[in-house]
Protein backbone atom coordinates (compact mmCIF):
# COMPACT_ATOMS: atom_id res chain seq x y z
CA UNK A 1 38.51 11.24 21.28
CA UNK A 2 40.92 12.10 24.22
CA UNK A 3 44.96 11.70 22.89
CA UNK A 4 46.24 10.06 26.20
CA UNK A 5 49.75 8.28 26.06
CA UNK A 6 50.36 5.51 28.48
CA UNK A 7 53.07 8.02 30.05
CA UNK A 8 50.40 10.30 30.70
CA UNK A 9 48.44 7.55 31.96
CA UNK A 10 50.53 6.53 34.37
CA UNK A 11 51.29 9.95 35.71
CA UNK A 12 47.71 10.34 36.56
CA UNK A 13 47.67 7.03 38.36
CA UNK A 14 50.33 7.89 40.55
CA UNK A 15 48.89 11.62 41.18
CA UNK A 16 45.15 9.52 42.45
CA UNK A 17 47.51 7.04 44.31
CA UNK A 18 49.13 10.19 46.27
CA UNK A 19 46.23 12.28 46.69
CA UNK A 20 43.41 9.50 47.15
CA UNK A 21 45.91 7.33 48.95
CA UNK A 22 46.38 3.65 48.91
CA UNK A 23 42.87 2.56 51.03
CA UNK A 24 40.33 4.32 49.13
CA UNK A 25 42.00 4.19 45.60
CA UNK A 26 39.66 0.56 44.55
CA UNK A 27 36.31 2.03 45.85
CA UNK A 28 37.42 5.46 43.95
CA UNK A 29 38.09 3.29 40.81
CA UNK A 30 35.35 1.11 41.00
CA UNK A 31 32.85 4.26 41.02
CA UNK A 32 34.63 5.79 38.45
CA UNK A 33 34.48 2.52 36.11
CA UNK A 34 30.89 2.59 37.27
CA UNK A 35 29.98 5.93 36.35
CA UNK A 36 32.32 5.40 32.91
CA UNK A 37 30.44 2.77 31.89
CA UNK A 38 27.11 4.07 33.05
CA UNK A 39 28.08 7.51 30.78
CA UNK A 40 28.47 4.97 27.74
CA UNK A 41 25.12 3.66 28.53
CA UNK A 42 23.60 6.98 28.34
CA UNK A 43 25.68 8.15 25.38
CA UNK A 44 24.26 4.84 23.58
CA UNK A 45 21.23 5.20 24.56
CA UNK A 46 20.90 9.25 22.87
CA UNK A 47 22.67 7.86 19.81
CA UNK A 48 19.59 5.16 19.38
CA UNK A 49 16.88 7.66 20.13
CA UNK A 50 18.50 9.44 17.49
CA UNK A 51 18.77 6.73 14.95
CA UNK A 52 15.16 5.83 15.86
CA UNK A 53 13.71 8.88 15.28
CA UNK A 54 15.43 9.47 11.93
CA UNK A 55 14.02 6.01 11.15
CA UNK A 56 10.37 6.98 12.00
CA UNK A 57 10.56 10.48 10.08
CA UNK A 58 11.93 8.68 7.47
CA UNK A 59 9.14 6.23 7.39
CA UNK A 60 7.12 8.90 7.60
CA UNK A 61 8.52 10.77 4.35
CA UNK A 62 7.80 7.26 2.60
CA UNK A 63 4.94 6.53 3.93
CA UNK A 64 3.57 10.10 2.23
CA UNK A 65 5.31 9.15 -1.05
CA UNK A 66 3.46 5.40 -1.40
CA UNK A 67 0.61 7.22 -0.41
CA UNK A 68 0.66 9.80 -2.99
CA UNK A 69 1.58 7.63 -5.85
CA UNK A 70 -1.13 5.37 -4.76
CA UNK A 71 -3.64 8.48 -5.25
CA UNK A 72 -2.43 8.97 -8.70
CA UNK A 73 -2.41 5.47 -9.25
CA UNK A 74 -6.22 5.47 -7.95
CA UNK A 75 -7.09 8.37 -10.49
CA UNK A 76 -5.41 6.98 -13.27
CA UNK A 77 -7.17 3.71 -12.90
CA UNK A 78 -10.33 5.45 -12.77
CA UNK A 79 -9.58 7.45 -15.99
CA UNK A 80 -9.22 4.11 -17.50
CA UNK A 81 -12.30 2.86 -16.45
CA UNK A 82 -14.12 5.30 -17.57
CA UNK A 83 -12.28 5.06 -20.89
CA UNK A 84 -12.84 1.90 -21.15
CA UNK A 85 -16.53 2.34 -19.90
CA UNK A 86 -17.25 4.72 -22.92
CA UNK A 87 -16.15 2.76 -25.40
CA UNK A 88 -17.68 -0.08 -24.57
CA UNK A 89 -21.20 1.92 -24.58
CA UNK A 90 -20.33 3.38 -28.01
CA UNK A 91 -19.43 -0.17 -29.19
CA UNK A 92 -22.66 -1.09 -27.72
CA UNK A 93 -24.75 1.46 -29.18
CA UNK A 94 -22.76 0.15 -33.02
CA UNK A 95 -23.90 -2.55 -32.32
CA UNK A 96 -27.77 -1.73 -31.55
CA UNK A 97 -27.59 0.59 -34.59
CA UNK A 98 -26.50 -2.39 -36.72
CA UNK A 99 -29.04 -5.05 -35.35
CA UNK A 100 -32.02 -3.00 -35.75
CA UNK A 101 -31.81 -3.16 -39.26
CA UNK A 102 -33.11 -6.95 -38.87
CA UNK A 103 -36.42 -5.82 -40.40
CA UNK A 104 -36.10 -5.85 -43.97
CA UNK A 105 -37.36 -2.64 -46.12
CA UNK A 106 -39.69 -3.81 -48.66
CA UNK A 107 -40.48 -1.21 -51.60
CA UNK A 108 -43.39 -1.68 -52.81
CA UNK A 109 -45.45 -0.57 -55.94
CA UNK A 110 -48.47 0.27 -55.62
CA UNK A 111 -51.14 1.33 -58.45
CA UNK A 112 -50.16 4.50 -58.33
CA UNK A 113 -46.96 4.18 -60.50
CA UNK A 114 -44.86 5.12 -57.08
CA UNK A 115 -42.63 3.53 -54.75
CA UNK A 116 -43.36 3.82 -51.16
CA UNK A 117 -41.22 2.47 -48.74
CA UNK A 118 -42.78 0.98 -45.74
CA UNK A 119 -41.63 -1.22 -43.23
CA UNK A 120 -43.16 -4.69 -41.62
């Protein structure tokens, strides 16, 4: 972030040591170190509300997308059902068709010479 040499390190210490002056240089430097690491803190604590945020959108956006496939996975199980649902009332309606037939057809001549058909 910053390009500072120890050189230029140490010219800044002895520039706070002549203008600050010997007595009040630790309190200076403990309130700087203070407010340094109370600046990280904060910086942290941006970068997380950040990340979190991203994270919830992002949930969001995935949320949507389970939700929508569940729809079409809703709607495709219904087409099914009612696929299946159909057929199984046309197979039942074969299979009415073929069990009324139980009762025989008798043909039967009468004096007449014809043949009627007639059911019992």
């Amino acid at each position: 972030m910053f390009d500072i040499s120890f050189p230029e390190l140490m010219v800044v210490m002895v520039v706070a040591l002549i203008v600050i002056g010997p007595e009040r240089l630790p309190k200076v430097a403990r309130t700087l170190g203070a407010l340094w690491g109370r600046g990280q803190r904060y910086v942290n604590g941006v970068k997380a509300d950040i990340e979190r945020d991203m994270a919830v959108e992002e949930f969001r956006q995935l949320q949507q997308k389970v939700l929508s496939e569940a729809g079409t996975l809703e709607q495709s199980i219904k087409q099914i059902t009612l696929t299946v649902d159909q057929q199984v009332q046309q197979i039942n309606e074969a299979v009415a068709k073929l069990s009324l037939p139980e009762k025989t057809t008798q043909l039967t001549v009468p004096n007449t010479g014809r043949l009627d058909a007639t059911r019992e």
